[in-house]
Protein backbone atom coordinates (compact mmCIF):
# COMPACT_ATOMS: atom_id res chain seq x y z
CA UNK A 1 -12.56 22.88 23.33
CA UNK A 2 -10.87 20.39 25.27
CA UNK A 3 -6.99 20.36 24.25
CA UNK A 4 -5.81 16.83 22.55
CA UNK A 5 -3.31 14.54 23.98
CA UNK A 6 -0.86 13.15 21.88
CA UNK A 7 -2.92 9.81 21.45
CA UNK A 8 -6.09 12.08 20.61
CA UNK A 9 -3.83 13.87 17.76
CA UNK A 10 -2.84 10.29 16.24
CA UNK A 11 -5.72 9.44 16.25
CA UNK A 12 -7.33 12.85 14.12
CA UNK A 13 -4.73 12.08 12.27
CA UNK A 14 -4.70 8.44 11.46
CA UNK A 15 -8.51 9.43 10.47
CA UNK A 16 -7.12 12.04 7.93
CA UNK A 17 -4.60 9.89 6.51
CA UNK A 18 -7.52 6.96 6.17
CA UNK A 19 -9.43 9.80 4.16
CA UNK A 20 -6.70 10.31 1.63
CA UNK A 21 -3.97 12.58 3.33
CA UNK A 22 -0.24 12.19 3.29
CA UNK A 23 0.64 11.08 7.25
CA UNK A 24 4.28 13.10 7.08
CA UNK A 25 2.73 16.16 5.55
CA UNK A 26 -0.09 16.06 8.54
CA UNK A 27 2.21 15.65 11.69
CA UNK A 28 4.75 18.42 9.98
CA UNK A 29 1.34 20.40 9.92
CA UNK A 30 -0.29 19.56 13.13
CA UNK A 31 3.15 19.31 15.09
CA UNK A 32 4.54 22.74 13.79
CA UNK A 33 1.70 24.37 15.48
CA UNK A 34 1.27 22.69 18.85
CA UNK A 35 3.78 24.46 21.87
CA UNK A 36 4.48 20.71 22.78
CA UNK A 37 7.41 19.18 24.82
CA UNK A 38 9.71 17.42 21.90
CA UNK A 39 8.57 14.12 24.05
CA UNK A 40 4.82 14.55 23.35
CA UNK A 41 5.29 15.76 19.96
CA UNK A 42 7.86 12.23 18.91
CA UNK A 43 5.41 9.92 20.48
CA UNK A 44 2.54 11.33 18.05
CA UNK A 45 4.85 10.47 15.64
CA UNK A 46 5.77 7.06 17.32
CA UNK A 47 2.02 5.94 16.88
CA UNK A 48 1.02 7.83 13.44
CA UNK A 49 4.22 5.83 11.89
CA UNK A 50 3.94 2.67 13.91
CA UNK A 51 0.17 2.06 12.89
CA UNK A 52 0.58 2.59 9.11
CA UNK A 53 3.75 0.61 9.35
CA UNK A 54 2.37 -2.28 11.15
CA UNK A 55 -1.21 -1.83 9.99
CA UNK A 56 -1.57 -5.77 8.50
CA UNK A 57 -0.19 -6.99 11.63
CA UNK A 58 -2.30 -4.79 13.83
CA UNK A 59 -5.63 -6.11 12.04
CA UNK A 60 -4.55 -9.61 11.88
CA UNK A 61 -3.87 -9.64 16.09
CA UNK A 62 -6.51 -7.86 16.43
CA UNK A 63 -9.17 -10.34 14.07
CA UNK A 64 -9.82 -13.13 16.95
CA UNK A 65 -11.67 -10.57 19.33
CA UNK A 66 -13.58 -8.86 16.55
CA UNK A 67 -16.51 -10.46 14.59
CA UNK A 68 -16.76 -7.29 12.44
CA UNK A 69 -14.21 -4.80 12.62
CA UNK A 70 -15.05 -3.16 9.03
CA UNK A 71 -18.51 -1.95 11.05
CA UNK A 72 -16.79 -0.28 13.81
CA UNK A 73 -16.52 3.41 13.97
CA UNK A 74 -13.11 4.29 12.58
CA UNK A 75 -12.48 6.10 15.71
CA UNK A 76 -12.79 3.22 17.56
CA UNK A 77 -11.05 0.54 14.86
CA UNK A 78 -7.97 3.10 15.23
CA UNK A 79 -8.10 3.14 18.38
CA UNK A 80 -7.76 -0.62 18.72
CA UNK A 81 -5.15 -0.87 16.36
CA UNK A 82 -3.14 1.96 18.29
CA UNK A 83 -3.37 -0.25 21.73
CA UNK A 84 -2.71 -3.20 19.70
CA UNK A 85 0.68 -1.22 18.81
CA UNK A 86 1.52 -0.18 22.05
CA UNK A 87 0.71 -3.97 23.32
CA UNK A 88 3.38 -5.10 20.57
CA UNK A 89 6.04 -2.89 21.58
CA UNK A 90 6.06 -3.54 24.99
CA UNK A 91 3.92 -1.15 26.53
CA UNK A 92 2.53 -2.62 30.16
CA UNK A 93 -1.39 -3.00 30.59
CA UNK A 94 -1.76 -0.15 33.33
CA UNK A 95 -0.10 2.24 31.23
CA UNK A 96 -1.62 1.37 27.74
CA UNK A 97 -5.68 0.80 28.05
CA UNK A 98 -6.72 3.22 30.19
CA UNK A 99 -5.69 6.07 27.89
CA UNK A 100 -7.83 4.33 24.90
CA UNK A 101 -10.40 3.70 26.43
CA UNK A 102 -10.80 7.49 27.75
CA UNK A 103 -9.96 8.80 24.15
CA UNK A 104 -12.93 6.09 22.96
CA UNK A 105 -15.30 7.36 25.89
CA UNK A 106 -14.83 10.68 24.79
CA UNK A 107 -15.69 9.72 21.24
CA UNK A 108 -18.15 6.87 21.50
CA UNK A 109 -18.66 5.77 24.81
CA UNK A 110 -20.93 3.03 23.88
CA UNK A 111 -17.55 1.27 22.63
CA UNK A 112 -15.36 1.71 25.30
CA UNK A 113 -15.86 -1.13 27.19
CA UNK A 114 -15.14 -3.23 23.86
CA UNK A 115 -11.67 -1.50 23.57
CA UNK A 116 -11.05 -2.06 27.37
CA UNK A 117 -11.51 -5.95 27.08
CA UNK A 118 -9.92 -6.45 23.20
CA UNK A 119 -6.64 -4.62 24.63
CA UNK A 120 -6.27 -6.66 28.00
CA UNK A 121 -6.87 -10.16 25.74
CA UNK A 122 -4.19 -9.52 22.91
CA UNK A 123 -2.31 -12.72 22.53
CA UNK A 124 0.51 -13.33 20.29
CA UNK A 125 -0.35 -14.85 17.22
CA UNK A 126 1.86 -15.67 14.10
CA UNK A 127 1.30 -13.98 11.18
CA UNK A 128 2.02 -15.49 7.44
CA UNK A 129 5.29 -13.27 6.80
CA UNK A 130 3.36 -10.78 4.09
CA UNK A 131 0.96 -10.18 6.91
CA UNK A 132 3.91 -9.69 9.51
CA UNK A 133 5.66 -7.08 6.92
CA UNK A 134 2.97 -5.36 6.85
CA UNK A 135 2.55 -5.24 2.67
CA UNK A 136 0.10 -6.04 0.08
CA UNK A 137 0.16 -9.74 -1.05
CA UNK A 138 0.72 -8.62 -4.70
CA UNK A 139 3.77 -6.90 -4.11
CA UNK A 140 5.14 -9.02 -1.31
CA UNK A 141 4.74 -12.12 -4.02
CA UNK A 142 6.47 -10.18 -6.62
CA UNK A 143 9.28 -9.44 -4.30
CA UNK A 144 9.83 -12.58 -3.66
CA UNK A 145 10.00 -14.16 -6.96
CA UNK A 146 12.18 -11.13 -7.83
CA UNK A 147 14.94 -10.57 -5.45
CA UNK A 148 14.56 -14.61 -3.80
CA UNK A 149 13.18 -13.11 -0.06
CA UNK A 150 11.14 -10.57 1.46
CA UNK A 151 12.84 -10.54 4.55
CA UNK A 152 14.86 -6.72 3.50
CA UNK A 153 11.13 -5.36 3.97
CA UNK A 154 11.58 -5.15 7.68
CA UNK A 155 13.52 -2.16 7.16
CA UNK A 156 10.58 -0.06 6.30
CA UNK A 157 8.79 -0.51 9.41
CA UNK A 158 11.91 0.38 11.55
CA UNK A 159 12.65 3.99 12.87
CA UNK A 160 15.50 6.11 10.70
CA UNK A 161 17.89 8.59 11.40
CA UNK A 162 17.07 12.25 9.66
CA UNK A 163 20.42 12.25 7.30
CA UNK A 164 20.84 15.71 6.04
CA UNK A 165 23.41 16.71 2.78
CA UNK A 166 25.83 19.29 4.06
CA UNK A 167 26.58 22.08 2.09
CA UNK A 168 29.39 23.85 4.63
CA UNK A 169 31.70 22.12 6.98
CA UNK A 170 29.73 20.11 9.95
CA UNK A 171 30.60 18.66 12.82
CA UNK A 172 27.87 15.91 12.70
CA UNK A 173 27.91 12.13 12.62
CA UNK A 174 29.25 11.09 9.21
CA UNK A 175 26.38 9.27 6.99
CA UNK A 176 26.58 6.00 4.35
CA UNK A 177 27.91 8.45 1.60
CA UNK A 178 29.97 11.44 1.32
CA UNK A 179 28.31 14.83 1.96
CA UNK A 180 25.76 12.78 4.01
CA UNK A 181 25.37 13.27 7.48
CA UNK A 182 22.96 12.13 10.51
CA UNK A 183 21.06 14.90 12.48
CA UNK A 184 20.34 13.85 16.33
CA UNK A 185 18.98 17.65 17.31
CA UNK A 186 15.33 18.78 17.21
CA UNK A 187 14.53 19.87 13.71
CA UNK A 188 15.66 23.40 13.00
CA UNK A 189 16.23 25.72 10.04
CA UNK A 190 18.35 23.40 7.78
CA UNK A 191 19.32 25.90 5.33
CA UNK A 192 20.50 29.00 7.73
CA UNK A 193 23.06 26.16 8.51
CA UNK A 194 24.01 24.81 5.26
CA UNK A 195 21.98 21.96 5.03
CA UNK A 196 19.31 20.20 3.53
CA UNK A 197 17.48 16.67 4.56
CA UNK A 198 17.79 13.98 2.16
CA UNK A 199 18.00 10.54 2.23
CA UNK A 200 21.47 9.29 0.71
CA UNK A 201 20.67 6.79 -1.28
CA UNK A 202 18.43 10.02 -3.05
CA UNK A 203 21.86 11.83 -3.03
CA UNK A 204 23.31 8.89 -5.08
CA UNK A 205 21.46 8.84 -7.54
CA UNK A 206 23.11 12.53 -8.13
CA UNK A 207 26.65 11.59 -7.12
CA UNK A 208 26.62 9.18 -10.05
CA UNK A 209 27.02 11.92 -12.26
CA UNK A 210 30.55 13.02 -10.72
CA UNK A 211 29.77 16.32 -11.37
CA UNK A 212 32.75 19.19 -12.11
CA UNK A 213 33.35 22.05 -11.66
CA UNK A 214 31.87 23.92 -14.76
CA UNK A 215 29.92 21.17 -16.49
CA UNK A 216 26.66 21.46 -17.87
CA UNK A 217 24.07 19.10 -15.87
CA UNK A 218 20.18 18.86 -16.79
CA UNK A 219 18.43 17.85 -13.83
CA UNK A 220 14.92 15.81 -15.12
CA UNK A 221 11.76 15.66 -13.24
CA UNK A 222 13.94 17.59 -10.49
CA UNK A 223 10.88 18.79 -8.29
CA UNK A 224 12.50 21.39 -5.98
CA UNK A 225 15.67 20.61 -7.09
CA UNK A 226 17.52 18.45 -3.64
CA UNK A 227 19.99 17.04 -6.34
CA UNK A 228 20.66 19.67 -8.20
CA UNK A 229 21.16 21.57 -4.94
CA UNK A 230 23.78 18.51 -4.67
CA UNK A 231 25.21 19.46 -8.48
CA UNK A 232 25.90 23.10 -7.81
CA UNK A 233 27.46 22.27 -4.88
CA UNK A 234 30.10 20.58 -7.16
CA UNK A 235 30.41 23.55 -9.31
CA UNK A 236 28.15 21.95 -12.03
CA UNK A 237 26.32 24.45 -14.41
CA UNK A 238 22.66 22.96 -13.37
CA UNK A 239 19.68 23.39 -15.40
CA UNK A 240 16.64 21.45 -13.23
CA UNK A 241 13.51 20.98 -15.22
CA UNK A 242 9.99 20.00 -14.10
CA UNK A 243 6.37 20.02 -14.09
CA UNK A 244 5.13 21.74 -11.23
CA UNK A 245 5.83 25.46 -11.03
CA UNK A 246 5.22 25.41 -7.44
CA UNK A 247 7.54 22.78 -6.41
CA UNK A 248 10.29 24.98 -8.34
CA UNK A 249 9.77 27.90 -6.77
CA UNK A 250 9.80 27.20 -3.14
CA UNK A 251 13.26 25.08 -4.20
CA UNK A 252 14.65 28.10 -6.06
CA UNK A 253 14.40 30.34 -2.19
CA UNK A 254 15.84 27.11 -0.94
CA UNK A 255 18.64 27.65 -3.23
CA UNK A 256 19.08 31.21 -2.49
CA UNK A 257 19.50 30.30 0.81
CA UNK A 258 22.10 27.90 0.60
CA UNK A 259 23.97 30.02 -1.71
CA UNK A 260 23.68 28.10 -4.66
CA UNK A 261 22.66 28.92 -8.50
CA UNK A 262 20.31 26.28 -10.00
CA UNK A 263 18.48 27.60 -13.20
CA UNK A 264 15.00 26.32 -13.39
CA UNK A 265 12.80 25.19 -16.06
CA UNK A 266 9.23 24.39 -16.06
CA UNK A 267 8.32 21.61 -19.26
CA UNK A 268 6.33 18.68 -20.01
CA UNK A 269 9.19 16.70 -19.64
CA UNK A 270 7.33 13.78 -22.41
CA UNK A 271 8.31 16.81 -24.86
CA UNK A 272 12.23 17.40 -26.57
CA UNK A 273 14.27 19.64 -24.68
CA UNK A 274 15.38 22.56 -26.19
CA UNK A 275 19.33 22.06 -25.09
CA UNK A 276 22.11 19.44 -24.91
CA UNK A 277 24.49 18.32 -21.90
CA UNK A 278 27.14 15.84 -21.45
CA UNK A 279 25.61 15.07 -18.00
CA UNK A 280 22.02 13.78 -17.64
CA UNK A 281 20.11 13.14 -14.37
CA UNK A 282 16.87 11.51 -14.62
CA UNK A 283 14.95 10.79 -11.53
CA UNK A 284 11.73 9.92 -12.89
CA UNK A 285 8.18 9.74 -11.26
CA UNK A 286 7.28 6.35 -9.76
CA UNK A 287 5.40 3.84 -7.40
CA UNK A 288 7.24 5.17 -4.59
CA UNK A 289 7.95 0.70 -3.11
CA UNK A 290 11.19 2.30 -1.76
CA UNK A 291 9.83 5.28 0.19
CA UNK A 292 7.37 2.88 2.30
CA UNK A 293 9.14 3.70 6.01
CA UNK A 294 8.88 7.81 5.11
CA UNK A 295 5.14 7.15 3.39
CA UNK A 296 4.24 4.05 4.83
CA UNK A 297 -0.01 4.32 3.48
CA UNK A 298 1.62 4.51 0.14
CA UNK A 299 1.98 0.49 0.62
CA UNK A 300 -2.31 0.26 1.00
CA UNK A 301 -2.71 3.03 -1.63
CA UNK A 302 -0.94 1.01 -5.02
CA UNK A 303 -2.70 -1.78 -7.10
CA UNK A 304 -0.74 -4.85 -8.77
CA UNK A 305 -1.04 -2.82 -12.54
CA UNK A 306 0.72 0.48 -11.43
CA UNK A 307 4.12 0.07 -12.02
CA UNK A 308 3.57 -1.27 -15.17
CA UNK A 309 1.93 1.34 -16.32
CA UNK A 310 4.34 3.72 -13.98
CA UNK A 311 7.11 2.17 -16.61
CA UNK A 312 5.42 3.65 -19.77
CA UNK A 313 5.69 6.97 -18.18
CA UNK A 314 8.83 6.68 -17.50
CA UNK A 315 10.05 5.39 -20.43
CA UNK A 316 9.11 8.40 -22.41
CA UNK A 317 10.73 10.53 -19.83
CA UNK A 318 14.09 8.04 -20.65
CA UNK A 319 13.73 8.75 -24.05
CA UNK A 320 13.76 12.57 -23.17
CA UNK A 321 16.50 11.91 -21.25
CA UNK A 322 18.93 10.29 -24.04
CA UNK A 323 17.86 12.30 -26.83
CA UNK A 324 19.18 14.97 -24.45
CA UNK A 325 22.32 13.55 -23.69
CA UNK A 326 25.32 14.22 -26.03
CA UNK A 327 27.47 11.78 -27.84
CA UNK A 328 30.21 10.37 -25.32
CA UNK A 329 28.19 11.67 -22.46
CA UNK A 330 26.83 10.23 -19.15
CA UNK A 331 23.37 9.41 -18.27
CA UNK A 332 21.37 8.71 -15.14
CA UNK A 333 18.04 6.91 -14.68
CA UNK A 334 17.19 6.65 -10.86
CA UNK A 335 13.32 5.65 -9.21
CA UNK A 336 12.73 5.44 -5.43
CA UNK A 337 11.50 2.37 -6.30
CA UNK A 338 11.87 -1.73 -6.02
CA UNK A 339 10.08 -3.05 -8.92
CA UNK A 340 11.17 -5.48 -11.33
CA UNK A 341 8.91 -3.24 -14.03
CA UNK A 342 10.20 0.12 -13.15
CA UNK A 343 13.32 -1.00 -12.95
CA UNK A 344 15.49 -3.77 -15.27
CA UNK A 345 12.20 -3.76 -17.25
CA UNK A 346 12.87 -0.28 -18.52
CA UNK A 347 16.41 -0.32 -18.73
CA UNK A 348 15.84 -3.76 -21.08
CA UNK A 349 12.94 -1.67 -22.84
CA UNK A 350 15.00 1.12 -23.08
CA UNK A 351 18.68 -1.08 -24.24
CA UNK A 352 16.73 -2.70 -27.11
CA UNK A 353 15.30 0.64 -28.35
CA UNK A 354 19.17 2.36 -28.19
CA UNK A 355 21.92 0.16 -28.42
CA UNK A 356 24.02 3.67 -29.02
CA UNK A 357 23.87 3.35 -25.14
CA UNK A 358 26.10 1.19 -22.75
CA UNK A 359 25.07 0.45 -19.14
CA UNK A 360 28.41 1.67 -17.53
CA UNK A 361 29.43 0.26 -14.28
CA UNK A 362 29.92 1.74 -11.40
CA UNK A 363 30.67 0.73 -7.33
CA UNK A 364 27.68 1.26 -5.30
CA UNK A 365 28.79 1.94 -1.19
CA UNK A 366 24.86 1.50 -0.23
CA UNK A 367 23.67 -1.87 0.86
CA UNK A 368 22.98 -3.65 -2.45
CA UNK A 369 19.92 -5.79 -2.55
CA UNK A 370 20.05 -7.17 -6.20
CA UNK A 371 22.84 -6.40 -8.98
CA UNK A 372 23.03 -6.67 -12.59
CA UNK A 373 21.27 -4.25 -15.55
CA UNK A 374 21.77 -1.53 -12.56
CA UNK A 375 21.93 -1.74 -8.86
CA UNK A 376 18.68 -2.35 -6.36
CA UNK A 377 19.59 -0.65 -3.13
CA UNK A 378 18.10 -1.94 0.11
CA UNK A 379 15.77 0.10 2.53
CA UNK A 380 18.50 -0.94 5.52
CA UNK A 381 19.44 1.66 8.44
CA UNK A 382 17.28 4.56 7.20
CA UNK A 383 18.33 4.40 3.54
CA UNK A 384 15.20 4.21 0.76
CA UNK A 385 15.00 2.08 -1.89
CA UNK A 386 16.52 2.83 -4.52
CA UNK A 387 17.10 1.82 -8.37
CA UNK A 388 20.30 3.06 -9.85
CA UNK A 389 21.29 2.70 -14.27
CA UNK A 390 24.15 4.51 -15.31
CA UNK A 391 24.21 4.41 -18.65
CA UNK A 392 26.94 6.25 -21.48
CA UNK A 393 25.84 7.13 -25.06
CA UNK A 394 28.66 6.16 -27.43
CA UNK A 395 30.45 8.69 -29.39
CA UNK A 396 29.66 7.61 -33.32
CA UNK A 397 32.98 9.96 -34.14
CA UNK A 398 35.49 7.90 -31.62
């Protein structure tokens, strides 16, 4: 069997990622495997990201040479879209169509000649600015009417830095945050050196807390456990609960590795915990709006209703969250998301239900895209989106 190229893999990919599949779970797959220059194996990841981040632009410059591009074979509407990308940024005519239209002869040659004569046409052409960003009308309207622009959303289609969370003394480029650093190497085996990648306005959301040494910490909905890694770090006493058993075991050898001691839990976190602490993390489940440069099909994968009903989840996990929480102490509600509804709307949900609670302020070093019952953080130079509520449960005895 003929070996791919690295167009050929985006491609097989791009078709696997159409079918369902998560785009940075399939390169780490496909990518680990291959004995690839580091060249061949970034521009796969070049075009896998660039298509799904551009994907509304690349159909909409695409639409004036096609009279029915949903009847195409998908091979050959990806392949358009991928010349279409390279046309965009830059890419010169002898060194872009050739190469699609062999991986489309190879595939269905019938079609090539349509790819060779769509990719030598492309024009520009302006797009309306939801088409040009890339996101679903529904949310790119709510954004607007929500934080007054859209114009922040640019920063999900733009390439990011790998930030790491040192555990050890580095000498690496210093990141937004404390503890937060940039990694400019090939990827490597993080935790033989004392780190672990995370995005930093994730590691926030933890460093809200200001752990000490010694204090009890729950960690809710903690997955693997990357902030309670964070927690124990600190000296905290960390007890991470979740769900999946899976996700808690492979973070428990992480853990081992870095030297750290997180004690893991696995609960139905809609259910009272059995214990108390004076420090609370929770960073729910949710639409995932802030993760869209990391999981950019996630944008073509929500409808208009699921982050209102995201927020009913969540709020049960909230009320978890404070009935674990003891008088006088601190709690954290965090999504890696931008919605009004998972948001304010269940910190105001929440406030009303518990007015033993206080928001409590706090100053946010992350670019901050809308302030006031908690802090919006934009997705600028590689950071997520992130929602941030501290809040403190008053002490009935003071």
């Amino acid at each position: 069997m003929k070996a791919p190229t690295p167009r050929g893999l985006a491609l097989a990919l791009l078709l696997r990622v159409e079918m369902g599949g998560r785009a940075q779970h399939l390169l780490d797959r496909a990518l680990d495997r291959l004995d690839w220059p580091e060249r061949d194996k970034a521009y796969v990841t070049h075009l896998v990201y660039g298509a799904l981040r551009r994907l509304r632009l690349l159909d909409f410059l695409l639409e004036p040479y096609l009279k029915a591009p949903g009847k195409l074979p998908k091979e050959v509407r990806w392949a358009l879209r991928l010349g279409a990308l390279e046309w965009l940024l830059g890419k010169p005519d002898h060194a872009r169509v050739s190469p699609w239209v062999e991986e489309v002869k190879g595939r269905h040659p019938g079609f090539a000649g349509l790819v060779n004569a769509v990719l030598r046409r492309l024009r520009p052409r302006e797009a309306p600015e939801c088409v040009r960003l890339s996101l679903p009308d529904w949310l790119c309207e709510a954004w607007r009417g929500f934080f007054g622009d859209v114009a922040f959303a640019e920063g999900f289609n733009e390439p990011a830095p790998l930030f790491v969370t040192a555990y050890r003394e580095v000498d690496l480029k210093p990141g937004p945050i404390p503890d937060s650093y940039v990694w400019e190497r090939p990827k490597t085996d993080f935790p033989a050196l004392g780190l672990q990648p995370q995005n930093p306005a994730s590691l926030f959301a933890a460093a809200l807390l200001e752990p000490k040494p010694g204090e009890k910490v729950l960690d809710l909905c903690g997955g693997a456990g990357l902030k309670a890694f964070y927690l124990a770090a600190k000296g905290a006493e960390v007890v991470s609960y979740d769900l999946n058993a899976k996700r808690q075991e492979a973070g428990a050898k992480t853990a081992r590795r870095l030297g750290l001691r997180v004690a893991y839990r696995t609960q139905d976190l809609r259910e009272p915990l059995p214990e108390k602490a004076k420090k609370v993390l929770l960073d729910a489940p949710c639409t995932g709006t802030g993760t869209f440069r990391a999981h950019p099909e996630l944008r073509y994968r929500l409808a208009k209703e699921d982050p209102k009903e995201m927020a009913l989840l969540q709020l049960q996990l909230l009320e978890t969250a404070a009935q674990a929480t003891e008088e006088g102490g601190l709690l954290v509600y965090a999504v890696c998301s931008l919605t009004e509804e998972e948001g304010e709307g269940v910190a105001r949900a929440f406030l009303e239900r518990h007015p033993g609670f206080r928001p409590e302020p706090f100053f946010c070093p992350l670019p901050v895209l809308r302030q006031g019952l908690g802090v919006y953080v934009a997705p600028q130079g590689g950071l997520d989106g992130f929602y941030y509520l501290r809040l403190r449960k008053v002490d009935s005895r003071a």
